[in-house]
C-alpha atoms as a PDB file:
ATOM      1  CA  UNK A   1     -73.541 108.590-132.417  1.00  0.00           C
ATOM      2  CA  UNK A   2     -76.240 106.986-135.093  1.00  0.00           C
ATOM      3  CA  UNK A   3     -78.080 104.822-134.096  1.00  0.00           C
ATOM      4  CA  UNK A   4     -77.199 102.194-136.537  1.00  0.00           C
ATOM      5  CA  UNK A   5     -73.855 102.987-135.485  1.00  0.00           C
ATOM      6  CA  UNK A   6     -74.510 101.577-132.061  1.00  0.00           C
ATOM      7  CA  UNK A   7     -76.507  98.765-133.444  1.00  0.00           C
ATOM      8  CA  UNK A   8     -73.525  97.865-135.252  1.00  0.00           C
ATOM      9  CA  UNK A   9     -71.065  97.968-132.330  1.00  0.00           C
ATOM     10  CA  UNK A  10     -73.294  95.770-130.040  1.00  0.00           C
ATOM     11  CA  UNK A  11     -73.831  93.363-132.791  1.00  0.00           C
ATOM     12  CA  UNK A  12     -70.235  93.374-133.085  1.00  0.00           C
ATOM     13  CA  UNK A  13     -69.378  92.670-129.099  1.00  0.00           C
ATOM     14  CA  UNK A  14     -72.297  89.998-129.231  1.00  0.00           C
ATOM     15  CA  UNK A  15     -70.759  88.027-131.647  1.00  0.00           C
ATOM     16  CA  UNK A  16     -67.019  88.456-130.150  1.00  0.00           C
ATOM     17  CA  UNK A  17     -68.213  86.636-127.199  1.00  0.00           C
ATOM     18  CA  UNK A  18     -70.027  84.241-128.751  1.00  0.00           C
ATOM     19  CA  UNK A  19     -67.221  83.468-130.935  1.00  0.00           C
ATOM     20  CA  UNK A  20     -64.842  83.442-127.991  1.00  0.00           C
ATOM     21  CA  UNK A  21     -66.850  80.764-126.157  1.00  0.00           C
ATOM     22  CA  UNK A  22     -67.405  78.651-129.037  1.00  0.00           C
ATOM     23  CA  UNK A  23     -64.741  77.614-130.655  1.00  0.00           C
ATOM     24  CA  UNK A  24     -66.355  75.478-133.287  1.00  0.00           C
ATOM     25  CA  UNK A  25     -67.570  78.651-134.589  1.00  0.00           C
ATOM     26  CA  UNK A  26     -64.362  80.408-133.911  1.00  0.00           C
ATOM     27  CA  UNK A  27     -65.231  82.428-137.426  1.00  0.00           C
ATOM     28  CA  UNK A  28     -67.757  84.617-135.880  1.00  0.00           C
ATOM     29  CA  UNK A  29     -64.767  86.340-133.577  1.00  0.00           C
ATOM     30  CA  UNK A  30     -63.023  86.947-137.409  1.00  0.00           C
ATOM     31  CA  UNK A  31     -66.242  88.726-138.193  1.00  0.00           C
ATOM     32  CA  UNK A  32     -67.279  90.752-135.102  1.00  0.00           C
ATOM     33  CA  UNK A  33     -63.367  91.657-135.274  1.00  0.00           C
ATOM     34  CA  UNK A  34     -64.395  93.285-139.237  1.00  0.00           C
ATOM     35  CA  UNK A  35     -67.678  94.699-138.071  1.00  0.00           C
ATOM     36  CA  UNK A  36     -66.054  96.169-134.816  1.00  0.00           C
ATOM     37  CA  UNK A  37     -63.375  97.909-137.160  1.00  0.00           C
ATOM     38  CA  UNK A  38     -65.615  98.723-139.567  1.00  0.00           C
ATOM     39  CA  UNK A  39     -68.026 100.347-137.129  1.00  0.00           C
ATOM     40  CA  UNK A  40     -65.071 102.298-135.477  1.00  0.00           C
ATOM     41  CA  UNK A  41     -63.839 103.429-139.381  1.00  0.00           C
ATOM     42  CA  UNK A  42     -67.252 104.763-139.773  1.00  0.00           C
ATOM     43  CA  UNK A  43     -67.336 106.302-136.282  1.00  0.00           C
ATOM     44  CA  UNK A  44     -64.165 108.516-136.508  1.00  0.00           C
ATOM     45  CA  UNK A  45     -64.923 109.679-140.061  1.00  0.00           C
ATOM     46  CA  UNK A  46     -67.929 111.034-138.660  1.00  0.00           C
ATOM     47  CA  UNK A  47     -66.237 112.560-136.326  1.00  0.00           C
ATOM     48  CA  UNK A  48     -63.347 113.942-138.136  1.00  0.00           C
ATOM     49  CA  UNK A  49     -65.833 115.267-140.979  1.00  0.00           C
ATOM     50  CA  UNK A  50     -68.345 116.944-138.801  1.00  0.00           C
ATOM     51  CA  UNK A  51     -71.814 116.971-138.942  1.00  0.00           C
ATOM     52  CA  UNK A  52     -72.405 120.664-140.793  1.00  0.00           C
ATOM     53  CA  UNK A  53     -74.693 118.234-143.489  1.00  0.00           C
ATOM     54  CA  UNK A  54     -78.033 119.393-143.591  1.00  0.00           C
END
């Protein structure tokens, strides 16, 4: 996996928690939700499409 990739993915799980424990902020679960699908989008296109790039 790419490193941002991973980056992304942890970012997203950070902010899932933090957004399940707070619920004044309840909006950063919304958003770790988008990144976390986002990140997974970008994951299994990368892995559907190969990596023959150069």
């Amino acid at each position: 996996m790419n490193l941002a990739l991973i980056i992304i993915i942890v970012i997203a799980v950070i902010l899932a928690i933090f957004g399940g424990l707070n619920s004044a902020l309840s909006w950063l679960l919304w958003v770790a939700i988008i990144i976390g699908v986002i990140a997974l989008i970008v994951f299994l296109f990368r892995l559907i499409s190969g990596r023959n790039r150069v």
